[in-house]
Structures are given as C-alpha cells and as structure tokens.
Protein backbone atom coordinates (compact mmCIF):
# COMPACT_ATOMS: atom_id res chain seq x y z
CA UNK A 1 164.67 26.43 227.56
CA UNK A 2 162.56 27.68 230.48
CA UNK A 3 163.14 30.40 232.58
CA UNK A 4 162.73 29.81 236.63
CA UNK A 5 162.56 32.39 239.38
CA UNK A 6 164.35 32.55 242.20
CA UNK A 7 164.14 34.91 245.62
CA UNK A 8 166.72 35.39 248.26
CA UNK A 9 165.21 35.04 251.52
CA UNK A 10 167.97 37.05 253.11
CA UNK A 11 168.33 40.13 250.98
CA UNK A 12 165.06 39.72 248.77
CA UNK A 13 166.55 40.24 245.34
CA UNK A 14 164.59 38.13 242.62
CA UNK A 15 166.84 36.75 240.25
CA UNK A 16 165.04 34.95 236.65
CA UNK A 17 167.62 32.71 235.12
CA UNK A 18 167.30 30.74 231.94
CA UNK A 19 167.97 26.61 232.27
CA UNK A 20 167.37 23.37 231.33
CA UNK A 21 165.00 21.29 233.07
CA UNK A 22 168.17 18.35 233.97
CA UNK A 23 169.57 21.26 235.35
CA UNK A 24 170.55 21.91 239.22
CA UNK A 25 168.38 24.67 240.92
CA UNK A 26 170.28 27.33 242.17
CA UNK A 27 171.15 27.91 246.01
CA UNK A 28 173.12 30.69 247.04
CA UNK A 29 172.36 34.27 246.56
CA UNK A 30 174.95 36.04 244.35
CA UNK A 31 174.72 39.65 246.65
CA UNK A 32 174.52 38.38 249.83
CA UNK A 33 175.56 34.55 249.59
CA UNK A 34 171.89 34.42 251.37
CA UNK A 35 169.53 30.59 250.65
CA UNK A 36 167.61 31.38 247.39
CA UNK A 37 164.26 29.64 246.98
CA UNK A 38 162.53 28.69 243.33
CA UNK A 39 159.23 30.49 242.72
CA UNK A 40 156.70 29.43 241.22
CA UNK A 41 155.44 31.37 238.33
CA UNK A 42 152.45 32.08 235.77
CA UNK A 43 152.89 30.13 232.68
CA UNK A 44 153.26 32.47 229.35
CA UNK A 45 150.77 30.19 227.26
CA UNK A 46 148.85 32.79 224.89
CA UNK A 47 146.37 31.21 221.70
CA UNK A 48 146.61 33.61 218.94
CA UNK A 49 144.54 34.60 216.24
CA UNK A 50 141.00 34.84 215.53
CA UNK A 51 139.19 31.06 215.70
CA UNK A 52 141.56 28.54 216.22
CA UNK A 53 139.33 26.52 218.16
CA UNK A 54 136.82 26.33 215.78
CA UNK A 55 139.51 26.16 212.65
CA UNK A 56 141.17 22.98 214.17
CA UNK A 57 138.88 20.94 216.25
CA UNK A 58 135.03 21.60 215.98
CA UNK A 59 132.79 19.90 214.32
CA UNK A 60 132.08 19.89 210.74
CA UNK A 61 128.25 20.32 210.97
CA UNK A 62 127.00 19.89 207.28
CA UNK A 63 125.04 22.46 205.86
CA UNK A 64 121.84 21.09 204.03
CA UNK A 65 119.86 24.47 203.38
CA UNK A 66 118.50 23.10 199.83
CA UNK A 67 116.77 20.15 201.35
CA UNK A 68 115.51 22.27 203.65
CA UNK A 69 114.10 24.62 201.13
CA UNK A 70 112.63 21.98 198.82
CA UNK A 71 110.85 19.79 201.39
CA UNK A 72 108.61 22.73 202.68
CA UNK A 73 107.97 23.56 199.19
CA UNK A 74 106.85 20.48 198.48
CA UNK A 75 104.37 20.12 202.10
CA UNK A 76 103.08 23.48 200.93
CA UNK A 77 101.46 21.66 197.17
C-alpha cells in the first residue's frame, strides 16, 4: 500500500498517511479543518546488492581464450 503526503495550506502541518490507490484523497486538515493538498514525493526505489545488472540481463559474451591461444601458435610455425 503506498504512502501519500499531504500539506495543509492553512496551518502547514504535513501529514503522510498510508492508502490504497482506489482510495479518496484526503481534504480537510485534522488541526485546523484548513484545505490539505497531495504532495508529490521521491519514489523509495533502491537496487541492492553487488551486480544485478550484469547477473540478470547482460550479455553472455563467450569466452574462447584456447582458440585464441592455439591459432597464434600455429601463425608463429
């Protein structure tokens, strides 16, 4: 459930309340009865751990270091 934040423009008191999304934003101040307004917020998105970019979704580059090895070997003969 997210959490929204509200301001009262009367008395400035900043309220965060938990609801659902199908739920009615909130109006009235609970201090002052002032009009409350919905803030917009920073989003608490956070990747963890060490990699998980290149873990999940980067390319699997083959490694080939014996071909490598053996074909300037043979040039060299």
């Amino acid at each position: 459930m997210p959490i929204y934040e509200y301001e009262c423009e009367n008395c400035g008191r900043h309220y965060e309340v938990w609801q659902k999304i199908t739920d009615e934003p909130l109006t009235t101040c609970e201090a002052c009865k002032g009009k409350l307004r919905k803030l917009v917020s920073q989003s608490s998105f956070v990747l963890k751990g060490s990699g998980w970019y290149v873990t999940d979704y980067a390319r699997k580059e083959k490694k080939d270091t014996k071909s490598k090895d053996t074909s300037s070997t043979k040039s060299d003969k």
